[in-house]
Protein backbone atom coordinates (compact mmCIF):
# COMPACT_ATOMS: atom_id res chain seq x y z
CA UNK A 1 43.57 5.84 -30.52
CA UNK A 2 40.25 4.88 -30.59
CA UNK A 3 37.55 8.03 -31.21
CA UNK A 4 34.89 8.63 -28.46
CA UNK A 5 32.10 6.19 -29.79
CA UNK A 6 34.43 3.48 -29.54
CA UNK A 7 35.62 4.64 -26.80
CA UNK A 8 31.80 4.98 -25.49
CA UNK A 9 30.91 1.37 -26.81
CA UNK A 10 33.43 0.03 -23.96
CA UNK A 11 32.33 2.11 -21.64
CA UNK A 12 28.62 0.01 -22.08
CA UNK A 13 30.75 -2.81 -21.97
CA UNK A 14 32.04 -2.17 -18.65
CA UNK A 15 28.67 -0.80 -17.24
CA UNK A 16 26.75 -3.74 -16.13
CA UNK A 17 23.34 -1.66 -15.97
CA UNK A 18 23.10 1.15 -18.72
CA UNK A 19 20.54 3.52 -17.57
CA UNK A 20 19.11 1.94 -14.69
CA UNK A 21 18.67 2.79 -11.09
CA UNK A 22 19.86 0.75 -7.47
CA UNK A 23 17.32 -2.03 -6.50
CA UNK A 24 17.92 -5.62 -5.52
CA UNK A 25 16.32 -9.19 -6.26
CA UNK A 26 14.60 -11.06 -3.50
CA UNK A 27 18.10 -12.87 -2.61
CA UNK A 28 19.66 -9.38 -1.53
CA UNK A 29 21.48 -9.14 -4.64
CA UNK A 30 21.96 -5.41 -7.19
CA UNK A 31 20.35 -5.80 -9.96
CA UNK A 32 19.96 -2.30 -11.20
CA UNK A 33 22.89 0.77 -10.47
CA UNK A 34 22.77 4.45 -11.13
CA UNK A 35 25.22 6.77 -9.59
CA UNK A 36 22.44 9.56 -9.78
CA UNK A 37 20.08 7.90 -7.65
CA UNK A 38 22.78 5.85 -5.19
CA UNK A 39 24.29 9.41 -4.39
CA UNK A 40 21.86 12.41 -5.54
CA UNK A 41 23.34 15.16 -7.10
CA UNK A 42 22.99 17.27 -4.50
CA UNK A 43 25.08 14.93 -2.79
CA UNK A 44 27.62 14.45 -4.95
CA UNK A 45 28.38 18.06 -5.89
CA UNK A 46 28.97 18.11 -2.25
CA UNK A 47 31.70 15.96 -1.99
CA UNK A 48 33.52 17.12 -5.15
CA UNK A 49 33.35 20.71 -3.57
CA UNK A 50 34.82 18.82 -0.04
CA UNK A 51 37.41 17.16 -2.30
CA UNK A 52 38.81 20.45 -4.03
CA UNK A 53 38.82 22.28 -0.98
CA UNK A 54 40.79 19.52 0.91
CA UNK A 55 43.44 19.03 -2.76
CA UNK A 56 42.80 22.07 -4.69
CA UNK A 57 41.99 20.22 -7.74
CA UNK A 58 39.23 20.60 -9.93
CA UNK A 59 36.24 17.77 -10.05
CA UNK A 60 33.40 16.67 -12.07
CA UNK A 61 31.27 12.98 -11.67
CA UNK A 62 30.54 11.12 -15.03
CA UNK A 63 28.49 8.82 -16.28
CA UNK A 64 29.95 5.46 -18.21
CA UNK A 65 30.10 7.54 -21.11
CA UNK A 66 32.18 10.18 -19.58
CA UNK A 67 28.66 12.48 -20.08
CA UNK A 68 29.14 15.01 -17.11
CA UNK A 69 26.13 14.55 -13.99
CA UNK A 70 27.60 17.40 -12.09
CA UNK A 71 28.03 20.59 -12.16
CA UNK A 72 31.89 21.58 -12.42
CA UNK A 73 33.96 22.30 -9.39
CA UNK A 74 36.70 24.51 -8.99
CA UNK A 75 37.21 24.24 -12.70
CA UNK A 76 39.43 26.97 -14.17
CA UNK A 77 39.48 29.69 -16.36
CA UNK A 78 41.29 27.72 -18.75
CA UNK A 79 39.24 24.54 -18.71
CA UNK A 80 35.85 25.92 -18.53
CA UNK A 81 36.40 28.28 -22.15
CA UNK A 82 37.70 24.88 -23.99
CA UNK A 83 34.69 22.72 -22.37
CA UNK A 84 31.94 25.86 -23.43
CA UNK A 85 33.31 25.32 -27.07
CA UNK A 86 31.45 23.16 -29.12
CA UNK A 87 34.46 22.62 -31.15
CA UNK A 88 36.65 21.37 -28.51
CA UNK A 89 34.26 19.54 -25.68
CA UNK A 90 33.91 16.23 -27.54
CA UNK A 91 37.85 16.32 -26.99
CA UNK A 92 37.21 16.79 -23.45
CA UNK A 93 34.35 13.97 -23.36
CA UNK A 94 36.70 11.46 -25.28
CA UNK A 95 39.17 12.30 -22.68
CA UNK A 96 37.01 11.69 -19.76
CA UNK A 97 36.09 8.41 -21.08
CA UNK A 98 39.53 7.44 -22.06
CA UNK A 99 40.49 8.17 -18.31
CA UNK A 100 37.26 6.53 -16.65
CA UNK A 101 37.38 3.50 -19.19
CA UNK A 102 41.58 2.91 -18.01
CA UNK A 103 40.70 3.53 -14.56
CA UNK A 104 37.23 1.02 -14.21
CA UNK A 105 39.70 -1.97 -16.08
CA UNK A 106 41.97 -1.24 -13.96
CA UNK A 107 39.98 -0.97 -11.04
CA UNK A 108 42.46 2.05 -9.56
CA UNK A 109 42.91 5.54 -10.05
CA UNK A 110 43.92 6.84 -13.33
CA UNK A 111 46.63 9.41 -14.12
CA UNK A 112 46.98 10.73 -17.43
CA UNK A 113 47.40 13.53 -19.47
CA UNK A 114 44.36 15.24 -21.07
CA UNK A 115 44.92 16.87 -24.85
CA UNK A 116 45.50 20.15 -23.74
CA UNK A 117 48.42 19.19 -21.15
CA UNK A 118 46.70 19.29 -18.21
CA UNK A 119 47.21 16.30 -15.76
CA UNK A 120 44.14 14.51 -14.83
CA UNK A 121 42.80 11.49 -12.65
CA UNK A 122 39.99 8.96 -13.13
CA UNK A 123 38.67 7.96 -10.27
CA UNK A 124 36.42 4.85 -11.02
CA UNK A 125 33.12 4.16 -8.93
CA UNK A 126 33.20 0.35 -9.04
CA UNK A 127 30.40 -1.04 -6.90
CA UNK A 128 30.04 -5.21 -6.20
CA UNK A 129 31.09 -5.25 -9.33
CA UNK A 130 28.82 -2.48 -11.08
CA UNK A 131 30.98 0.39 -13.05
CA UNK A 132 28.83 3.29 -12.31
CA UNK A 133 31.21 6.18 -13.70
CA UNK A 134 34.24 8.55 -12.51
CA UNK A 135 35.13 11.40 -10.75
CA UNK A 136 37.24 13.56 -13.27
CA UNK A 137 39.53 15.79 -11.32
CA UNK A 138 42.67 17.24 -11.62
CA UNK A 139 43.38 20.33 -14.37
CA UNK A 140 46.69 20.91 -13.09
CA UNK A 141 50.65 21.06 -14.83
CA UNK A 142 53.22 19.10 -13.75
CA UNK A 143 56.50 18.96 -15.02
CA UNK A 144 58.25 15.74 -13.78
CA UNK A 145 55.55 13.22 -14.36
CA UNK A 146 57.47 10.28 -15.56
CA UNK A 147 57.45 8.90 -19.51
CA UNK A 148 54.70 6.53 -18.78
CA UNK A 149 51.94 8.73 -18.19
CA UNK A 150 49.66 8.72 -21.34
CA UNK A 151 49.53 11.48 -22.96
CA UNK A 152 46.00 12.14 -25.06
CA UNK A 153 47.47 14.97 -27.19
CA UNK A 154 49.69 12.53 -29.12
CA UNK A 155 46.75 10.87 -29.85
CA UNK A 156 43.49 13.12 -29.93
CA UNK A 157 44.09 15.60 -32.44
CA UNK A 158 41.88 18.13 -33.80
CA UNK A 159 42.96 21.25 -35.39
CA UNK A 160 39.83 23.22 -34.53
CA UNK A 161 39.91 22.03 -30.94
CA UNK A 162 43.91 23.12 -31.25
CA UNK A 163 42.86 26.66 -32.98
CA UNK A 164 40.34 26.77 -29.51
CA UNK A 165 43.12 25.97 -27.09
CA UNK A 166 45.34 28.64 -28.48
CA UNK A 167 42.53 31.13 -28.23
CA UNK A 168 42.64 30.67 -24.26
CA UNK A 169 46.35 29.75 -23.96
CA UNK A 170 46.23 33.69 -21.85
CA UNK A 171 43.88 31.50 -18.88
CA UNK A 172 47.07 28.27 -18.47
CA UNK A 173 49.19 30.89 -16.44
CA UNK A 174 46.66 30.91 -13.55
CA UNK A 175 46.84 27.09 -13.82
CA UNK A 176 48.66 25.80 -10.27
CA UNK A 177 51.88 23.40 -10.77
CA UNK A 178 51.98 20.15 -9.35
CA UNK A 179 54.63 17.54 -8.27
CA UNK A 180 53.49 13.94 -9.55
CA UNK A 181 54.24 12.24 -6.55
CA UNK A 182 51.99 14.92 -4.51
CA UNK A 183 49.18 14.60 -7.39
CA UNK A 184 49.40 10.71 -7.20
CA UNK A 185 49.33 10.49 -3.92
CA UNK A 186 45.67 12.58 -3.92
CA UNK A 187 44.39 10.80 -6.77
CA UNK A 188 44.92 7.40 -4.25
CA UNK A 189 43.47 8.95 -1.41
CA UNK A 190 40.34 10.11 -3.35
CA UNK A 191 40.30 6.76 -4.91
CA UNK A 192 39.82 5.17 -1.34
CA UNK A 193 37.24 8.21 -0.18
CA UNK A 194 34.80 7.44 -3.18
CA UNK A 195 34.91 4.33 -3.30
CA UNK A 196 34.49 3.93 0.55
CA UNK A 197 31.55 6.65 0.03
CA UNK A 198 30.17 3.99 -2.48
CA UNK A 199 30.49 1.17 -0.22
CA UNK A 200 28.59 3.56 2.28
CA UNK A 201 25.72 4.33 0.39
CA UNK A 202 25.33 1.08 -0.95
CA UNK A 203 25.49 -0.71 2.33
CA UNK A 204 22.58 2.31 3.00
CA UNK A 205 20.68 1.20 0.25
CA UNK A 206 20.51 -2.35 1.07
CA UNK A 207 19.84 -1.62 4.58
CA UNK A 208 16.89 0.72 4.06
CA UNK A 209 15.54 -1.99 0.81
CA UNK A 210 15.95 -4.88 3.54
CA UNK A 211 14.11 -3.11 5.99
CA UNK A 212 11.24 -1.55 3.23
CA UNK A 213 10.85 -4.97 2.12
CA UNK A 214 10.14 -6.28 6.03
CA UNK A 215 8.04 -3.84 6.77
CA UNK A 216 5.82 -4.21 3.64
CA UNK A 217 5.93 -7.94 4.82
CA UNK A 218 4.70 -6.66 8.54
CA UNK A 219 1.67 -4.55 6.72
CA UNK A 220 0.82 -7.30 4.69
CA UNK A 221 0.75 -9.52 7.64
CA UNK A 222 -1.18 -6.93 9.83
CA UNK A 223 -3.65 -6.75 7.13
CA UNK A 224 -4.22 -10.03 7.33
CA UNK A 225 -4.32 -10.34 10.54
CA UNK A 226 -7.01 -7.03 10.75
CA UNK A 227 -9.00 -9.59 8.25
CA UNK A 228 -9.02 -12.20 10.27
CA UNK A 229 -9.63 -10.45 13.73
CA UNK A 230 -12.65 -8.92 12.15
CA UNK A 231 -13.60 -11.90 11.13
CA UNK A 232 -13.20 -13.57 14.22
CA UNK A 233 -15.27 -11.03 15.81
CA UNK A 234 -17.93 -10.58 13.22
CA UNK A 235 -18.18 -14.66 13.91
CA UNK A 236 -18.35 -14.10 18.00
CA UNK A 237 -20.78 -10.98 17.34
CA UNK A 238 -23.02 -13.65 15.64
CA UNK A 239 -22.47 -16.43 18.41
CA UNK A 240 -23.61 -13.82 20.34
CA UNK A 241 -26.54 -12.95 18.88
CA UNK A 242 -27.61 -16.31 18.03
CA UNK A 243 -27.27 -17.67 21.64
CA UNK A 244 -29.98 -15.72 23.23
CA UNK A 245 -30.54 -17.90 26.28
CA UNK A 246 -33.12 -15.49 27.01
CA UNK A 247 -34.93 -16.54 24.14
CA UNK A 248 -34.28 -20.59 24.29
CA UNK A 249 -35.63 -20.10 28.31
CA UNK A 250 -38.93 -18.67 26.84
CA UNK A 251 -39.77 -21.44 24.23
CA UNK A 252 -38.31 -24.01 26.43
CA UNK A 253 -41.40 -22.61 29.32
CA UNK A 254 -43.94 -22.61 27.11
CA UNK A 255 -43.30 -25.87 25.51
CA UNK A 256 -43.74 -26.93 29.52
CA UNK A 257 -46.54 -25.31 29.68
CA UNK A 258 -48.06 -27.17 26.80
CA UNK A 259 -47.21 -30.13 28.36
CA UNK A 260 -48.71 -29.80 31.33
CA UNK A 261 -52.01 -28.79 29.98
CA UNK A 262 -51.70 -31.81 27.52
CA UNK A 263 -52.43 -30.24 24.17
CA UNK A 264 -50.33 -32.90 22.02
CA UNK A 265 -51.48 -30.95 18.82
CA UNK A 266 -50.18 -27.40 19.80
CA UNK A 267 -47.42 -28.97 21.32
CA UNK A 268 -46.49 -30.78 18.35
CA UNK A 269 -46.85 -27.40 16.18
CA UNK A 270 -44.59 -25.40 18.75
CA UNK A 271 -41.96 -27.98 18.90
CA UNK A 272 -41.71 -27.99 15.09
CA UNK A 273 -41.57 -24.07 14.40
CA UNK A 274 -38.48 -24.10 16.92
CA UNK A 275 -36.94 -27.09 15.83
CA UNK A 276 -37.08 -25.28 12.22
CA UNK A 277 -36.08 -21.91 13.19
CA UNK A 278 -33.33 -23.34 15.67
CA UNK A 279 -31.99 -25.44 12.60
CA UNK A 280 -31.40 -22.48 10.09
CA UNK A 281 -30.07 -19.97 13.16
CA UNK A 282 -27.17 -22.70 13.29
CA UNK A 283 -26.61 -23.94 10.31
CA UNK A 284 -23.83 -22.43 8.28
CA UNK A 285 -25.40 -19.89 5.33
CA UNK A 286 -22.59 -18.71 3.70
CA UNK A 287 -22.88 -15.25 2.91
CA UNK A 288 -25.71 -15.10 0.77
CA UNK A 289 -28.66 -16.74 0.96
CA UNK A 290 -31.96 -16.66 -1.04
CA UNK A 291 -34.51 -14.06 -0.05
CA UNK A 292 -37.11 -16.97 0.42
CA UNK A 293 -35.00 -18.63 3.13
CA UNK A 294 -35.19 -15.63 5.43
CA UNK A 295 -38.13 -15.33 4.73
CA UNK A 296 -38.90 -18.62 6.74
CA UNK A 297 -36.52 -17.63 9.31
CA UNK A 298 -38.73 -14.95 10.32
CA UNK A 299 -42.14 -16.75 10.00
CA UNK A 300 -40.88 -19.36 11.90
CA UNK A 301 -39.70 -16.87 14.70
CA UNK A 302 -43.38 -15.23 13.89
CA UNK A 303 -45.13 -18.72 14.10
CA UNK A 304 -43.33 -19.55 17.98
CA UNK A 305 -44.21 -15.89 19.53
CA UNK A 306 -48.04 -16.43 17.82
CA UNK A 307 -48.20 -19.90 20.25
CA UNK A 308 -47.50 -17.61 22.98
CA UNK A 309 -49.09 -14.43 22.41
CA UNK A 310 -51.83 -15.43 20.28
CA UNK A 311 -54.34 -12.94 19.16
CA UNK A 312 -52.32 -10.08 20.51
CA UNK A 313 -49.74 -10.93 17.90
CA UNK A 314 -50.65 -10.71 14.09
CA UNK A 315 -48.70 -10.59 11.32
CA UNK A 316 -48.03 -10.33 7.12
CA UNK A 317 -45.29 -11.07 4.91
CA UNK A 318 -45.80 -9.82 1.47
CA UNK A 319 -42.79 -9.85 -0.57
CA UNK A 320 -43.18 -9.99 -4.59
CA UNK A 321 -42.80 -13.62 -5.32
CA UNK A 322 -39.89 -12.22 -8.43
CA UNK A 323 -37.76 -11.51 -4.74
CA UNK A 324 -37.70 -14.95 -3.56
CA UNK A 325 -35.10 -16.30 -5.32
CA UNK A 326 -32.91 -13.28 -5.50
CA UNK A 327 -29.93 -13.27 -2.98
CA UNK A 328 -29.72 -11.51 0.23
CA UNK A 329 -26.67 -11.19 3.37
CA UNK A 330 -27.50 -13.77 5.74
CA UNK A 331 -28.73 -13.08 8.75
CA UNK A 332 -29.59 -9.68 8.93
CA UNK A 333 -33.90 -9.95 8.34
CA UNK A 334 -34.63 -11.39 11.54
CA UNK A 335 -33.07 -9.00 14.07
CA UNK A 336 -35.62 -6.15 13.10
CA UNK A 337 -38.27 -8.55 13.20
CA UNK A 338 -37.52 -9.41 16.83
CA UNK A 339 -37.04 -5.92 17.29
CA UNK A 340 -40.49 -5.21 16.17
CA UNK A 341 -42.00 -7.83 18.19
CA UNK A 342 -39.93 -7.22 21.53
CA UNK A 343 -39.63 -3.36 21.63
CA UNK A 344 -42.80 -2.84 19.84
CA UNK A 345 -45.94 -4.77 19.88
CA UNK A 346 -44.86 -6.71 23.07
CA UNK A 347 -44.76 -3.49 25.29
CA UNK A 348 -48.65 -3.08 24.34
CA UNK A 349 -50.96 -4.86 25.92
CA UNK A 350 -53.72 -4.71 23.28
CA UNK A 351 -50.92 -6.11 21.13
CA UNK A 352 -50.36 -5.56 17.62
CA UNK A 353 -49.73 -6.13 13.92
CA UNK A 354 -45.91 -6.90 12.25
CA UNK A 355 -45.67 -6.30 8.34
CA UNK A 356 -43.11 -7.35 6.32
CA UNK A 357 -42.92 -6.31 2.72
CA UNK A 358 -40.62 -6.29 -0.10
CA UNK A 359 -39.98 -4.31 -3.39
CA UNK A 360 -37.35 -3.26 -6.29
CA UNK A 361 -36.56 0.22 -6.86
CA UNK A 362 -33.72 1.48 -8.94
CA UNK A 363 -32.33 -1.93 -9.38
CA UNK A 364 -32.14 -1.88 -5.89
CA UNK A 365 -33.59 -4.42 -3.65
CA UNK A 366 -35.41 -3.25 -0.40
CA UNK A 367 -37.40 -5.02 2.53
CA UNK A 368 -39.03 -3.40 5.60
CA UNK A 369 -40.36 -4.68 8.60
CA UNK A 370 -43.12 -2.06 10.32
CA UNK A 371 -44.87 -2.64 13.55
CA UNK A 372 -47.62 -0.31 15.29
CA UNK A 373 -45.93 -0.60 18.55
CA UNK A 374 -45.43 2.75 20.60
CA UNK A 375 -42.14 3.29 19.04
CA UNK A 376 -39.83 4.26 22.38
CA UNK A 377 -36.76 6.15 21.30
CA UNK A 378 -33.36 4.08 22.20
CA UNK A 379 -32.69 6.32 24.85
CA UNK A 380 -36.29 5.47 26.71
CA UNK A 381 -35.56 1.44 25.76
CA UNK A 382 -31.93 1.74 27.52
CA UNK A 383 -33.57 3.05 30.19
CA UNK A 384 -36.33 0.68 31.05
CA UNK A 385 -33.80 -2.02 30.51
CA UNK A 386 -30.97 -0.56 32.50
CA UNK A 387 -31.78 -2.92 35.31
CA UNK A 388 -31.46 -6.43 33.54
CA UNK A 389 -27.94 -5.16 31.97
CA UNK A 390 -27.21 -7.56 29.45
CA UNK A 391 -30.08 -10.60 30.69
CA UNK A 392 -32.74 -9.60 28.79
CA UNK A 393 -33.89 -10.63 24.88
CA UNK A 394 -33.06 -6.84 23.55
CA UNK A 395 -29.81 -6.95 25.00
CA UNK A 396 -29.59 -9.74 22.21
CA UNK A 397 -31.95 -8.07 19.70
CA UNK A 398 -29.32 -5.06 19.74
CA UNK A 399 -26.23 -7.18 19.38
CA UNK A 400 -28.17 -8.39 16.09
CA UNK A 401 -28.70 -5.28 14.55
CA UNK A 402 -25.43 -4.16 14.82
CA UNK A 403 -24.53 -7.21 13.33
CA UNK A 404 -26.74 -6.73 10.52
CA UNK A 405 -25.30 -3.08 9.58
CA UNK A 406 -22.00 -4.37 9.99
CA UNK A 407 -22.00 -6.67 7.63
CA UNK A 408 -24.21 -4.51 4.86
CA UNK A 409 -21.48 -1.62 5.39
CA UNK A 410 -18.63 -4.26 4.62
CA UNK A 411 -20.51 -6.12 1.88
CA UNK A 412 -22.05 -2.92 -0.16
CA UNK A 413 -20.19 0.07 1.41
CA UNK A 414 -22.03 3.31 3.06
CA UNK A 415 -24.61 3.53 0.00
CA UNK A 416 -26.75 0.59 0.64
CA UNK A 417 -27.89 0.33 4.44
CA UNK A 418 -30.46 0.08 7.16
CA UNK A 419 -32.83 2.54 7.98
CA UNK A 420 -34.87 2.89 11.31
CA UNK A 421 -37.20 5.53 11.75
CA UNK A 422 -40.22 5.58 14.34
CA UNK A 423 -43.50 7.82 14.79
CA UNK A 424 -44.80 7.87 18.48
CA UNK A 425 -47.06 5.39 19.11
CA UNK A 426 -48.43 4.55 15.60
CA UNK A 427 -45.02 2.54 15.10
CA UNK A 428 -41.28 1.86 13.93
CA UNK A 429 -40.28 0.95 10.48
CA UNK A 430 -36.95 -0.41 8.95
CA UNK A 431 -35.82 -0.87 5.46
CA UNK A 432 -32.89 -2.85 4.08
CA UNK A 433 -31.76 -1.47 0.95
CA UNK A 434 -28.54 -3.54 -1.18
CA UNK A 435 -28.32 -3.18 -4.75
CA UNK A 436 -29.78 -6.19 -6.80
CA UNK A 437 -26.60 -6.69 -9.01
CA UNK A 438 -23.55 -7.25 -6.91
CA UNK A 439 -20.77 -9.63 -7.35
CA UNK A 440 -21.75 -12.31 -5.00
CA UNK A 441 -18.76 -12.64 -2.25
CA UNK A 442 -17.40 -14.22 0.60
CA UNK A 443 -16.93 -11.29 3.67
């Protein structure tokens, strides 16, 4: 008879996963079994105390190795002061594995009888192919089990586990008696409960991996989709703030007015600014652009409103010439500039001065655009506006600041942003503040 690390070696050899735990491959397949985590202990204990209730046999679950996972049920007297002695439990162990090995090549239940006399199942958990372990159960006598039933005491012997046995030979007496044929007969029918349990929680397993698996392939596609819708409408927020028909019905009258009065020279001028400032508002930036190329954006915006306003409108840009060529989101300069023109200078009739400056603090990179307009509040500029609804150039202007934090939340997070602040009537300022090191991205 083989001794219990040979008897352990085929137990590895019949264990398709040794210490592993259930998950599947992409084609639905187990790839990984553990009868801990397909069951739970909890869970398992459960059914062994179901199991000796319904037979009145002891149970225990074991690993391939015939190591116990469970905590003993309705083990007796007898069996529990052999198993608690370290001279006698690798006995036991050998036996479980002797009984568990049989029963998983075998792929039935296994009766046999353990070293001390006792009659004993195996109850293999075989699942798609995966031997996961045993139920032990049994601890009974019988009298008229036929010749074939192995007998391990022929074959395990042990004089200190023998000297043990004798010690608790007082406990066999309150050891219940069993017909074979009875004792066969439950070792079958808990043979078809576990291994329909099995079935059960595998089938469980799958069903609840299948469905984690869809549903992490629903997120992912819903966080796609959440990128794409907010790109979609970060692209319409820009349409929107780009096609200020307002705006184009402006230049478009005074380039008719020029006409009429026949200055060719101004004409020319006007018709140039817009066609340069019309050509950058649709051309497709990317991202990032150079500091310099807003720049122009705005003095070309500046340029057009100086044809119409003329001296009430003045204006600086003095930005460092180190910030030119240092990279900046598109397209969020020039709605602060309009701002300061429309809801600032514009709404005095003296006029008024825009200034647009630049700096580097704290490796951070900062513009602001200041007017000395009367600096309404947004309340006061709702109201006097309430009455064109959306058919007016700040309706537009609005849409573009918006814009403009949007995308400086997205591309740098809460610590770099806009900030608008306003004295009564000696003028609004607003800074842009992104950090001058970034790693230069697509939004």
């Amino acid at each position: 008879m083989e001794d219990y690390q040979e008897l352990l070696h085929l137990a590895e050899m019949q264990s398709d996963s040794t210490d592993d735990y259930f998950s599947m491959d992409e084609d639905g397949n187990m790839t990984k079994l553990d009868i801990i985590h397909l069951f739970g202990k909890e869970k398992l204990e459960n059914i062994q105390k179901s199991l000796s209730k319904a037979t009145g046999v002891a149970f225990v679950t074991v690993d391939f190795r015939g190591e116990p996972i469970t905590d003993a049920t309705f083990f007796s007297g007898f069996c529990n002061q052999v198993r608690n002695s370290k001279e006698a439990i690798e006995g036991c162990k050998s036996s479980d594995a002797f009984g568990s090995i049989q029963a998983a090549v075998t792929k039935k239940a296994n009766v046999y009888f353990c070293p001390c006399g006792l009659l004993e199942m195996a109850i293999p958990i075989i699942v798609r192919g995966h031997y996961l372990g045993g139920f032990i159960g049994g601890q009974v006598q019988c009298v008229d089990a036929p010749e074939s039933v192995s007998r391990l005491a022929s074959v395990m012997r042990s004089d200190q586990s023998k000297e043990v046995r004798e010690k608790c030979e007082e406990f066999r007496k309150e050891i219940p008696v069993f017909p074979y044929e009875k004792f066969l007969d439950i070792a079958n029918l808990v043979f078809l409960v576990i291994n329909q349990l099995s079935e059960n929680e595998v089938s469980k397993h799958i069903h609840e991996d299948a469905l984690k698996k869809r549903l992490k392939g629903i997120q992912g596609s819903n966080q796609l989709l959440v990128k794409e819708i907010t790109k979609k409408n970060m692209e319409l927020q820009e349409l929107k703030m780009n096609f200020n028909p307002c705006e184009t019905m402006d230049v478009m009258t005074s380039l008719m007015n020029l006409s009429i009065i026949e200055d060719k020279e101004q004409f020319q001028e006007f018709l140039g600014s817009f066609i340069e400032y019309t050509k950058y508002k649709c051309m497709d930036k990317g991202t990032f652009v150079p500091i310099s190329k807003e720049l122009d954006y705005a003095e070309n915006y500046l340029l057009i409103q100086k044809k119409k306003l003329g001296d009430r409108l003045n204006y600086s840009i003095q930005v460092p010439r180190e910030m030119h060529m240092r990279k900046m989101p598109s397209g969020i300069l020039l709605p602060f500039v309009q701002d300061a023109l429309y809801n600032g200078i514009a709404l005095k009739k003296q006029g008024g001065k825009i200034s647009i400056g630049g700096s580097i603090r704290n490796n951070n990179l900062a513009l602001e655009i200041s007017d000395d307009g009367p600096s309404l509040s947004e309340v006061e500029l709702e109201a006097k506006y309430e009455a064109f609804k959306d058919k007016h150039e700040g309706y537009y202007i609005s849409l573009g600041k918006d814009y403009a934090r949007d995308k400086m939340r997205r591309l740098f997070g809460e610590e770099y942003k806009i900030i608008s602040e306003g004295t009564r009537n000696k003028g609004c300022k607003s800074v842009l503040i992104w950090p001058g090191h970034y790693e230069e991205r697509t939004e």
